[in-house]
Protein backbone atom coordinates (compact mmCIF):
# COMPACT_ATOMS: atom_id res chain seq x y z
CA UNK A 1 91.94 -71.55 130.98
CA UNK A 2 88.26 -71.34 132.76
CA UNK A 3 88.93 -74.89 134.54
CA UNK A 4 92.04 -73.12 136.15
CA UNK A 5 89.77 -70.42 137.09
CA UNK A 6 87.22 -72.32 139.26
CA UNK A 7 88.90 -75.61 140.03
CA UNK A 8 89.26 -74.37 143.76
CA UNK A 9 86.04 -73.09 144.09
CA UNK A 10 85.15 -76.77 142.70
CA UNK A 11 87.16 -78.32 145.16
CA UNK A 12 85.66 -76.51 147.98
CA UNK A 13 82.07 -77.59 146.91
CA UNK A 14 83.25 -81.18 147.19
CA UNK A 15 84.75 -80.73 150.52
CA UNK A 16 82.72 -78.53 152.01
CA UNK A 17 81.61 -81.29 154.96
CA UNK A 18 85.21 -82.49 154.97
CA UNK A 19 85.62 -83.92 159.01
CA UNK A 20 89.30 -81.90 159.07
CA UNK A 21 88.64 -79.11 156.82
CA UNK A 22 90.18 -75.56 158.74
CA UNK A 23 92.47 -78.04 160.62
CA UNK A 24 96.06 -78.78 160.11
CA UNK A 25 97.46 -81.21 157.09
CA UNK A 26 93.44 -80.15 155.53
CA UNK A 27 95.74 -79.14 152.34
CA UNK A 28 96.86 -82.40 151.63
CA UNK A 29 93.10 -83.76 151.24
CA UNK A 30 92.65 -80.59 149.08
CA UNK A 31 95.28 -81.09 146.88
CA UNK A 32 95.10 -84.68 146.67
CA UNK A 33 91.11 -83.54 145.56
CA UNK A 34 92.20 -81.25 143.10
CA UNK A 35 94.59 -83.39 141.67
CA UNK A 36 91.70 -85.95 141.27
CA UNK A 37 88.89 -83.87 139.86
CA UNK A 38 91.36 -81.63 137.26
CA UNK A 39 92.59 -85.76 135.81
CA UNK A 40 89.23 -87.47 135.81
CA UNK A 41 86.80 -84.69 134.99
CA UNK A 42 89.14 -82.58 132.71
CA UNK A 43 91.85 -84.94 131.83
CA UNK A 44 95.00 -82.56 133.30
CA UNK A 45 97.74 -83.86 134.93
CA UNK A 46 97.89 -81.61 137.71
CA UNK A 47 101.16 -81.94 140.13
CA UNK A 48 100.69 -80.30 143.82
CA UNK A 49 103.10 -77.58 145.22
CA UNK A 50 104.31 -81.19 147.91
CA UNK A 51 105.55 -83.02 144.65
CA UNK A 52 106.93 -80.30 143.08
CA UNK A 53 108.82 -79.06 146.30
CA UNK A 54 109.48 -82.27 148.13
CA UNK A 55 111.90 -80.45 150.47
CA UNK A 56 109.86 -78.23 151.51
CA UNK A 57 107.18 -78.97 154.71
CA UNK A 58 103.19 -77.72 154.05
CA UNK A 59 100.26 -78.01 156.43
């Protein structure tokens, strides 16, 4: 699927001036981001790797 393709190329765009972007925990306001644009703009539920793997600790 082409969204699947670019979505984090997409993502990046929108975050590119992002205040903690390169920092630590900066994944969680991607994901939450991507999770976002892939449900409003292309109507995909879209679950992170955090809710799929809530065991497991990401930054």
């Amino acid at each position: 699927m082409a969204v699947f393709a670019n979505i984090d190329d997409e993502v990046n765009q929108t975050l590119k001036n992002d205040k903690v972007r390169g920092q630590i925990g900066f994944i969680h306001t991607f994901w939450f981001t991507k999770e976002q644009i892939l449900l409003q703009k292309y109507g995909i539920h879209w679950r992170s790797p955090r809710v799929l793997n809530p065991n497991t600790s990401y930054d």
